[in-house]
N, C-alpha and C. Protein backbone atom coordinates (compact mmCIF):
# COMPACT_ATOMS: atom_id res chain seq x y z
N UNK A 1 80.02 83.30 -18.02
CA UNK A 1 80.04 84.09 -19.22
C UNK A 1 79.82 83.15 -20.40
N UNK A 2 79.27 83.51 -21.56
CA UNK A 2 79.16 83.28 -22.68
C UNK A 2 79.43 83.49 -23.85
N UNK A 3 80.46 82.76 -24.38
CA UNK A 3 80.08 82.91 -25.79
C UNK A 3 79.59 81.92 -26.70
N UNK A 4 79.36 83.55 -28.09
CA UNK A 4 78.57 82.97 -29.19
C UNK A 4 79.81 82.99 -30.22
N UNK A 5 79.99 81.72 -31.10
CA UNK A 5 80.65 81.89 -31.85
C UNK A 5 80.31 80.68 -33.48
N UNK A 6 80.71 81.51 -34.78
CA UNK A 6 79.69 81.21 -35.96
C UNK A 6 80.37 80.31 -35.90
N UNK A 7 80.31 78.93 -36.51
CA UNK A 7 80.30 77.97 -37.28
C UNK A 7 81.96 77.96 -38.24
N UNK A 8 83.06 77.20 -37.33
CA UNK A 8 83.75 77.53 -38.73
C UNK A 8 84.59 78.65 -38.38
N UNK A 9 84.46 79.51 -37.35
CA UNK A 9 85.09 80.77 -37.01
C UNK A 9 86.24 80.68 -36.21
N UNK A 10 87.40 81.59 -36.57
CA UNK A 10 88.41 81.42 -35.45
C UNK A 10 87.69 82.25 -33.98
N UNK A 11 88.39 81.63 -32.93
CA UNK A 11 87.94 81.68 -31.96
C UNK A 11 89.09 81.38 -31.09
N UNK A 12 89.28 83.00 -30.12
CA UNK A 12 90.66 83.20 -29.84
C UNK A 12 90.09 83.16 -28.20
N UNK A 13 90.34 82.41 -27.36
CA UNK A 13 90.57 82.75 -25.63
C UNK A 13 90.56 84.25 -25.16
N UNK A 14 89.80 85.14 -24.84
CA UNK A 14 90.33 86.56 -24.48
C UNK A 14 90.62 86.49 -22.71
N UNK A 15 90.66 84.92 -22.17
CA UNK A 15 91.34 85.08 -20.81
C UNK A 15 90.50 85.47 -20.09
N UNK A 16 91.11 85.69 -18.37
CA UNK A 16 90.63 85.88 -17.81
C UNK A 16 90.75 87.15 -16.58
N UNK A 17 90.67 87.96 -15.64
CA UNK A 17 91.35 88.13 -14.90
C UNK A 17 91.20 87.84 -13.37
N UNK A 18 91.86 88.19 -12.79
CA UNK A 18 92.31 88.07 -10.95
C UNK A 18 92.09 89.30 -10.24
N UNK A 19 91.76 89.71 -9.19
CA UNK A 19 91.82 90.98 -8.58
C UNK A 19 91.96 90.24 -6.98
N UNK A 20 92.82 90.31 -6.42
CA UNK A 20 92.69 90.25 -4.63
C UNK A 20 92.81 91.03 -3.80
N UNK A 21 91.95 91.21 -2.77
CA UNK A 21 92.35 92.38 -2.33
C UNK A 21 93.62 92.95 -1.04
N UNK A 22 93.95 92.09 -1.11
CA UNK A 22 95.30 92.05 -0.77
C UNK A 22 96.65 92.23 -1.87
N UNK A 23 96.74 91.22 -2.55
CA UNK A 23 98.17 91.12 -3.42
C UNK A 23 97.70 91.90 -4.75
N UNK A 24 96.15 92.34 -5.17
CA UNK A 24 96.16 93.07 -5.61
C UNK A 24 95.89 92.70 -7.12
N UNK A 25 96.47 92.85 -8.62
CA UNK A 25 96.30 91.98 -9.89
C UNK A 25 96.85 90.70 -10.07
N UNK A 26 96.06 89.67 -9.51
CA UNK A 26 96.97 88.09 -10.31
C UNK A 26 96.62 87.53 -11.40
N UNK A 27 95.57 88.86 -12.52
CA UNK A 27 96.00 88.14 -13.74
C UNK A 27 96.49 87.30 -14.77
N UNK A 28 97.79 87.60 -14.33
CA UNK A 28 99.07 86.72 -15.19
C UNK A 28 99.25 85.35 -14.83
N UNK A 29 98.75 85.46 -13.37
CA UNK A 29 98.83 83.80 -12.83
C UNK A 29 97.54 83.22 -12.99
N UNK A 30 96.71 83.28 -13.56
CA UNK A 30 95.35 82.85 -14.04
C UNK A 30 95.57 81.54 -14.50
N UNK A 31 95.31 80.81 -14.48
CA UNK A 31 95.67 79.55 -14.93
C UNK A 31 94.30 79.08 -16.20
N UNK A 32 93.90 78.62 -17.40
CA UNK A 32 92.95 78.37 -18.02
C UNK A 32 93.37 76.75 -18.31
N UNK A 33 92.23 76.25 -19.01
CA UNK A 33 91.57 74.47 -19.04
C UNK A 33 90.62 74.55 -19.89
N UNK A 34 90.67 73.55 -20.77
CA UNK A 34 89.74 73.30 -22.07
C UNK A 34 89.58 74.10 -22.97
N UNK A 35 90.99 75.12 -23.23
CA UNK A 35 91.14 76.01 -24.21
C UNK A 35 91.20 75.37 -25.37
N UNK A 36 92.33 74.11 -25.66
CA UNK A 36 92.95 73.57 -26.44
C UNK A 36 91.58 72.79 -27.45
N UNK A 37 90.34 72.56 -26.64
CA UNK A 37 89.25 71.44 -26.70
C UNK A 37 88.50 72.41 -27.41
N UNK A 38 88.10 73.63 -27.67
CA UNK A 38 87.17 74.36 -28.10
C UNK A 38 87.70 74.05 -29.72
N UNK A 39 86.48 73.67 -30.36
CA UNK A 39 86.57 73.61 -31.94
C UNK A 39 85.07 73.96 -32.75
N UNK A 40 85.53 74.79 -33.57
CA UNK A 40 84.65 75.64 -33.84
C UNK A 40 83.99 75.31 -35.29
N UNK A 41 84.20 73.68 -35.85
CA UNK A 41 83.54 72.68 -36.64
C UNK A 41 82.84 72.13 -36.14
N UNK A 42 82.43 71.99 -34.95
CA UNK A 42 81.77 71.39 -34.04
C UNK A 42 80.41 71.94 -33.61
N UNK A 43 79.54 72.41 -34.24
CA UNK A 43 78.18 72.99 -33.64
C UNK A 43 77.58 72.77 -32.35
N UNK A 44 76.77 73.39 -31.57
CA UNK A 44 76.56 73.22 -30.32
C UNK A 44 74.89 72.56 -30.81
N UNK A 45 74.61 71.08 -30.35
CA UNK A 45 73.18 70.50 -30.86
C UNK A 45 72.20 71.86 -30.07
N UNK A 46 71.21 71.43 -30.71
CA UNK A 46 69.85 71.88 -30.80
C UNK A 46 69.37 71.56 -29.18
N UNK A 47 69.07 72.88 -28.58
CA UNK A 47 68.72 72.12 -26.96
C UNK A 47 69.64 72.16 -26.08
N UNK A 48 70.91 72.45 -26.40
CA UNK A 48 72.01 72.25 -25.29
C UNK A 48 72.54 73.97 -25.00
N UNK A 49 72.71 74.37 -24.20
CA UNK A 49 73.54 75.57 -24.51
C UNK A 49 74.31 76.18 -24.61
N UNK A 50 75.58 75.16 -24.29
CA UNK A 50 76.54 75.83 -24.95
C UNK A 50 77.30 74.01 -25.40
N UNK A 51 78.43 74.16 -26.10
CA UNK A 51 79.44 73.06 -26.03
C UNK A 51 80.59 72.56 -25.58
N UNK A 52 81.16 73.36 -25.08
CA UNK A 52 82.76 73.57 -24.28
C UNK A 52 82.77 74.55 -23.77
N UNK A 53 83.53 73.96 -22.48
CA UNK A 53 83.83 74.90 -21.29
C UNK A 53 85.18 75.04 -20.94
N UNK A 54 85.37 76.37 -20.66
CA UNK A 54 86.77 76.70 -20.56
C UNK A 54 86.61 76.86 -19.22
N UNK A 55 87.30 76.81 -18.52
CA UNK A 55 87.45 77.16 -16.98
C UNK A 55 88.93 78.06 -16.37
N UNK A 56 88.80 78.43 -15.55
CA UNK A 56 90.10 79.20 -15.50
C UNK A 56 90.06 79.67 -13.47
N UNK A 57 91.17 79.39 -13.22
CA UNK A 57 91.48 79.50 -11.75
C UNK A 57 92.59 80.36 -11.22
N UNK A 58 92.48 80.82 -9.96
CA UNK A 58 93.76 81.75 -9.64
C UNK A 58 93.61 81.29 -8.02
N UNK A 59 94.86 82.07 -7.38
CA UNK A 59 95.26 81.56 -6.07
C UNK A 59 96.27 82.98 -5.90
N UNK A 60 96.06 83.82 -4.57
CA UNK A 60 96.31 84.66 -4.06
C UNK A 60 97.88 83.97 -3.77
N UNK A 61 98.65 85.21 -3.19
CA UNK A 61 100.12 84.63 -2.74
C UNK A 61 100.31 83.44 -1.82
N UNK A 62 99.35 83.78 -0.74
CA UNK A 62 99.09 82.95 0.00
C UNK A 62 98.77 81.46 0.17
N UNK A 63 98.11 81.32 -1.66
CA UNK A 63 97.58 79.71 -1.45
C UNK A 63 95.70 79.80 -1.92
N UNK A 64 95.52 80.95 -1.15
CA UNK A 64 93.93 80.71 -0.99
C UNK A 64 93.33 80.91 -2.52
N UNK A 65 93.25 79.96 -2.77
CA UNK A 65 92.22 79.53 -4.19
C UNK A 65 90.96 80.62 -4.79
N UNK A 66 90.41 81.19 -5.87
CA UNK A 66 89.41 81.69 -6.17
C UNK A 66 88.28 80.69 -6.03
N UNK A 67 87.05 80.53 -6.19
CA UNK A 67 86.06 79.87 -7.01
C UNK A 67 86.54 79.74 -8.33
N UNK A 68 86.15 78.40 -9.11
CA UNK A 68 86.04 78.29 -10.56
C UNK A 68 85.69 79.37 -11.33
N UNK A 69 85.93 79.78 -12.38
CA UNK A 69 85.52 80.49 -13.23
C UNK A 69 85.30 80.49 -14.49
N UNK A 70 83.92 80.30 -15.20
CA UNK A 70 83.63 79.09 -16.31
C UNK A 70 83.48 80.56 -17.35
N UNK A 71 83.65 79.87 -18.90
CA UNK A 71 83.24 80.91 -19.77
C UNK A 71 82.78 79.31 -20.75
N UNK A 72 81.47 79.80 -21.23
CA UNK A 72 80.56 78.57 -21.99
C UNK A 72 80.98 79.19 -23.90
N UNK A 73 80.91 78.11 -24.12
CA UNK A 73 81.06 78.46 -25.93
C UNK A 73 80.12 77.47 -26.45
N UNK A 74 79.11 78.46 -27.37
CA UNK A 74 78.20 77.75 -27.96
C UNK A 74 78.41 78.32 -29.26
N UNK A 75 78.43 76.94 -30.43
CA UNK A 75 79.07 77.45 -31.60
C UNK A 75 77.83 76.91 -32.92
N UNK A 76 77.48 78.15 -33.32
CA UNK A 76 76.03 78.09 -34.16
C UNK A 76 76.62 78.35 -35.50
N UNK A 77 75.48 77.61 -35.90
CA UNK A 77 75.52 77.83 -37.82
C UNK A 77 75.36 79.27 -38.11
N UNK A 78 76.11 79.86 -39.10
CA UNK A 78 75.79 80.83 -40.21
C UNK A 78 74.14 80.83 -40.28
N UNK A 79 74.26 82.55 -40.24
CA UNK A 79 72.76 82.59 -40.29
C UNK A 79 72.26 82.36 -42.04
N UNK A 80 71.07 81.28 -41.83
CA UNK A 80 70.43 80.98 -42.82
C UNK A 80 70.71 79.36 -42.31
N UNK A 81 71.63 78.78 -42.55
CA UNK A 81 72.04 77.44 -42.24
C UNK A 81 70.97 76.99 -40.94
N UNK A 82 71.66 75.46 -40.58
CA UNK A 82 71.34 74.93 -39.59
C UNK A 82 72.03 73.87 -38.83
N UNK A 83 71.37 73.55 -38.17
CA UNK A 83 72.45 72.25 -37.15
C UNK A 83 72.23 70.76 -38.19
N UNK A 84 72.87 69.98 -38.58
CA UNK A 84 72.56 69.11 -39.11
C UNK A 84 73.64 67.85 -38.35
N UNK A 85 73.07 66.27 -38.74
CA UNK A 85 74.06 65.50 -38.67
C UNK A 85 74.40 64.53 -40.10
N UNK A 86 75.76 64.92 -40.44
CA UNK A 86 76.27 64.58 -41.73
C UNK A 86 75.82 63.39 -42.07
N UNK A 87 74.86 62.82 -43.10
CA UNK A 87 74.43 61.76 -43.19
C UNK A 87 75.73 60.53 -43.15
N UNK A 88 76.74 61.32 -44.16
CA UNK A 88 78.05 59.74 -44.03
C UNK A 88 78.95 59.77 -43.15
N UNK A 89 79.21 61.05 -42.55
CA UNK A 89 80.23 60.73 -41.54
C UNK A 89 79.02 60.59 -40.15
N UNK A 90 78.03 60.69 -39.86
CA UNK A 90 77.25 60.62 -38.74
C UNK A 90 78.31 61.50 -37.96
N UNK A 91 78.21 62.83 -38.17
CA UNK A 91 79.34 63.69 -37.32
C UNK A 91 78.19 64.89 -37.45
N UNK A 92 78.18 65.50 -35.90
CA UNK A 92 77.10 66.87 -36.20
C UNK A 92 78.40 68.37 -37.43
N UNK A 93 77.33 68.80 -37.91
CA UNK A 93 78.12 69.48 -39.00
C UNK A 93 76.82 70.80 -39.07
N UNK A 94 77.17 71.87 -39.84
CA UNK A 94 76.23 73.09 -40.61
C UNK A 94 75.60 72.77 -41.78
N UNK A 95 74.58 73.29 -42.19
CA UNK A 95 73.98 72.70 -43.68
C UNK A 95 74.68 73.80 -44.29
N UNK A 96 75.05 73.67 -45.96
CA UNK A 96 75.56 74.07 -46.42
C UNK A 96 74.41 74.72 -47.72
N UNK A 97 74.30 76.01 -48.08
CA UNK A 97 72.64 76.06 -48.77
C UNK A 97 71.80 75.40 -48.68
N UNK A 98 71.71 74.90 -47.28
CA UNK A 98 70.68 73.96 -47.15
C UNK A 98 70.75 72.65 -47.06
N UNK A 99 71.89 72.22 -47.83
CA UNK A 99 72.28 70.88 -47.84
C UNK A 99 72.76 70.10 -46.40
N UNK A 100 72.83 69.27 -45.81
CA UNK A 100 73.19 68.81 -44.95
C UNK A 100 74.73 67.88 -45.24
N UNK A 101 75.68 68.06 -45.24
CA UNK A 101 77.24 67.02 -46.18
C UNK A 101 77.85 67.96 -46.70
N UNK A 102 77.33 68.86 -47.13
CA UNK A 102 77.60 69.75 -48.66
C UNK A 102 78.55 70.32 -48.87
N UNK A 103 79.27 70.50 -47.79
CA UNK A 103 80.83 70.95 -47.75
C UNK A 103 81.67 70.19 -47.74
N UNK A 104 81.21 68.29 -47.66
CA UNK A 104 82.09 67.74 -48.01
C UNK A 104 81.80 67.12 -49.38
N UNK A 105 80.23 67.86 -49.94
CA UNK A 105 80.68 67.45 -51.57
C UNK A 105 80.86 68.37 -52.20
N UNK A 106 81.15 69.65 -51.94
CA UNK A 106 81.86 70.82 -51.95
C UNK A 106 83.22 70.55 -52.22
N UNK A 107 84.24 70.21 -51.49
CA UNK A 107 85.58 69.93 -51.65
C UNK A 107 85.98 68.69 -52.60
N UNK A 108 84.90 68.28 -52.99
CA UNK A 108 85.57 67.28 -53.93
C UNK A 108 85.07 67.80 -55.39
N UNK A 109 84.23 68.55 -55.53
CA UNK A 109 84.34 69.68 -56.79
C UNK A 109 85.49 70.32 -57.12
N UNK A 110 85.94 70.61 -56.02
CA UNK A 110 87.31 71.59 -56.46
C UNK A 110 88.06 71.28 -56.92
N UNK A 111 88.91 71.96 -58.21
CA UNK A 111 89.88 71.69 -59.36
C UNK A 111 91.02 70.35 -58.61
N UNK A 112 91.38 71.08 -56.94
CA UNK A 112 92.61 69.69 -56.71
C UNK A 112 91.86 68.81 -56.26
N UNK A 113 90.67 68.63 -55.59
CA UNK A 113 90.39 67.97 -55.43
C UNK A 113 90.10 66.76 -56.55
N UNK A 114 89.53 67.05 -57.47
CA UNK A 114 89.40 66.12 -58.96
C UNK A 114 90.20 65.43 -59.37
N UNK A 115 91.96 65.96 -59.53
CA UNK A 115 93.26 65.03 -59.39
C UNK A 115 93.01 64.19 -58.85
N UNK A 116 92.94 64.07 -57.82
CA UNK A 116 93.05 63.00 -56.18
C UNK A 116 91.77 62.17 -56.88
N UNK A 117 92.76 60.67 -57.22
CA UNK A 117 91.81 59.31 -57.57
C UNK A 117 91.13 58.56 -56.51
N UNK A 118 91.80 59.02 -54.91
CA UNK A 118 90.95 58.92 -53.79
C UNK A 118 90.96 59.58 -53.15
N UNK A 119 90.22 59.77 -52.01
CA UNK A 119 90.10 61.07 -50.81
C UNK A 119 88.97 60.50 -49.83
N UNK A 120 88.61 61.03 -49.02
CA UNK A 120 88.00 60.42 -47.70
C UNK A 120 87.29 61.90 -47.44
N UNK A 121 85.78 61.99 -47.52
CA UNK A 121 85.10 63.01 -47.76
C UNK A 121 84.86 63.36 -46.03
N UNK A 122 85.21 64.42 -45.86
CA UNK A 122 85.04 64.88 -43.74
C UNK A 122 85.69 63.98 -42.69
N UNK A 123 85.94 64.87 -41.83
CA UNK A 123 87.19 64.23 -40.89
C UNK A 123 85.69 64.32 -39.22
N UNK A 124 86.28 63.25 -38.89
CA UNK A 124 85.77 63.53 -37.22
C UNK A 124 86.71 64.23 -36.44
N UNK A 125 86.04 64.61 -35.46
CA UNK A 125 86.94 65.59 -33.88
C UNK A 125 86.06 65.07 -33.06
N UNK A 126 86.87 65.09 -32.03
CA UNK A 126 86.08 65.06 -30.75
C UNK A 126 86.93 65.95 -29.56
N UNK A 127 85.97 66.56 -28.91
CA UNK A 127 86.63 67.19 -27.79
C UNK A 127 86.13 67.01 -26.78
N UNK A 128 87.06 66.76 -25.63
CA UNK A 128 86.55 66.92 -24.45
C UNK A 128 87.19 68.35 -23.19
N UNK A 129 86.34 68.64 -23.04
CA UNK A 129 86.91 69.99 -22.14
C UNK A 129 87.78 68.94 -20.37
N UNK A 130 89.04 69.96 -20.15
CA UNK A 130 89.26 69.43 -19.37
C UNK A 130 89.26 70.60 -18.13
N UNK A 131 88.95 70.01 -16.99
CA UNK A 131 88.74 71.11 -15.84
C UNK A 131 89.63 70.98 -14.51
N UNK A 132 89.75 71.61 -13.71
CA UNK A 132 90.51 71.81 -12.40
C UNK A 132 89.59 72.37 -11.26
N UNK A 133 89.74 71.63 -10.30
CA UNK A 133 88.72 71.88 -9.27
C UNK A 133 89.91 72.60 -8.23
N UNK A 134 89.83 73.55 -7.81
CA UNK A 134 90.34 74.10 -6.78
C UNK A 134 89.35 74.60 -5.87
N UNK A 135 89.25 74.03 -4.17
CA UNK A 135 88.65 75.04 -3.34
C UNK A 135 89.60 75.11 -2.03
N UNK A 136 89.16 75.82 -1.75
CA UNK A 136 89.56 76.52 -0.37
C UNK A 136 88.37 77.24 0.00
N UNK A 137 88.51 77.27 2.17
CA UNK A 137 86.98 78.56 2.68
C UNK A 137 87.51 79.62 2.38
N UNK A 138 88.87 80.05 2.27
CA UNK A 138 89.58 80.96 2.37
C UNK A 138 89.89 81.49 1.19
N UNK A 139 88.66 82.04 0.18
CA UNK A 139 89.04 82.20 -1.23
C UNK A 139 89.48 83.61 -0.87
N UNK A 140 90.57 84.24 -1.22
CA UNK A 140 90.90 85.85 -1.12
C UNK A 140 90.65 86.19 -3.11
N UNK A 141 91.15 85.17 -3.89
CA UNK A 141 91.44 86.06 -4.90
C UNK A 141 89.58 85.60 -5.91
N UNK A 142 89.52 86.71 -6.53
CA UNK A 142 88.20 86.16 -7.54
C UNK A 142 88.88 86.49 -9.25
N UNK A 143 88.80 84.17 -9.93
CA UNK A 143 88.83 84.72 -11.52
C UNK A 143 87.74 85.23 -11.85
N UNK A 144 87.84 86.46 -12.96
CA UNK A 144 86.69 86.55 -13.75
C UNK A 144 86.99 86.49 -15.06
N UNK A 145 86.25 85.47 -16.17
CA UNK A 145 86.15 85.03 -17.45
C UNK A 145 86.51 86.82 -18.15
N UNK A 146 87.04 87.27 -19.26
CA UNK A 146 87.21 88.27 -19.65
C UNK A 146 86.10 88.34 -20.80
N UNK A 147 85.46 89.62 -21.25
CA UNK A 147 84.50 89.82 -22.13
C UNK A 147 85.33 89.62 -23.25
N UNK A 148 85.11 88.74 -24.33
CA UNK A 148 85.55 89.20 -25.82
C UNK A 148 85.82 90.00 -26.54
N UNK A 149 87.06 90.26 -27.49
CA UNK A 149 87.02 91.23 -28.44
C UNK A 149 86.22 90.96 -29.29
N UNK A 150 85.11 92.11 -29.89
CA UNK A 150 84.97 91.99 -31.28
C UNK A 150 85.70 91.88 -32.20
């Protein structure tokens, strides 16, 4: 599964679920990975398709493991904008009317910002998605990534 998500946007997990056909809903025991890693300042480059992966796993009463179950997040500029890389922080970022930085010379326009005799214009992140490999031949239960709320 996929998502699309703008630039800058909160961006909430809508989970996953379980169905076995035995024990029936294991939902609740769904286990998710690389939730915490999804950041949504972070644009997905030009060419790649998505940027973080969430993964999410379940296991019947029994033990017997699902397959992995991936949901991709690819996180795009505001339409009009674009993918840019911040000339001073060398950090990928959105253009801002066009500008490529511009939101970090944006914030130093602003009334508090002007007080402040120093400041440090854009912050880096880095994320790395983290994953869990579970197999078993004996998969009884299947995760499936949940569709998003609008």
């Amino acid at each position: 599964m996929m998502d699309t998500v703008t630039y800058k946007s909160a961006w909430k997990d809508p989970g996953a679920s379980a169905i076995d056909a035995v024990d029936g809903d294991l939902s609740l025991s769904v286990q998710s990975f690389g939730v915490g890693a999804v950041d949504t300042s972070i644009p997905t480059a030009p060419g790649r398709d998505f940027g973080f992966v969430v993964e999410y796993s379940a296991a019947d009463k029994s033990g017997n493991a699902a397959p992995i179950a991936r949901r991709l997040i690819k996180v795009v500029c505001s339409k009009g904008e674009s993918y840019c890389t911040n000339p001073d922080t060398n950090q990928p970022t959105c253009t801002v009317g066009g500008v490529c930085g511009a939101s970090q010379l944006l914030s130093f326009a602003a009334p508090a910002a002007a007080s402040s005799a120093s400041g440090t214009a854009g912050s880096s992140s880095s994320a790395a998605s983290s994953s869990s490999r579970a197999s078993s031949p004996a998969a009884a239960a299947a995760a499936k990534p949940t569709a998003p709320t609008p």
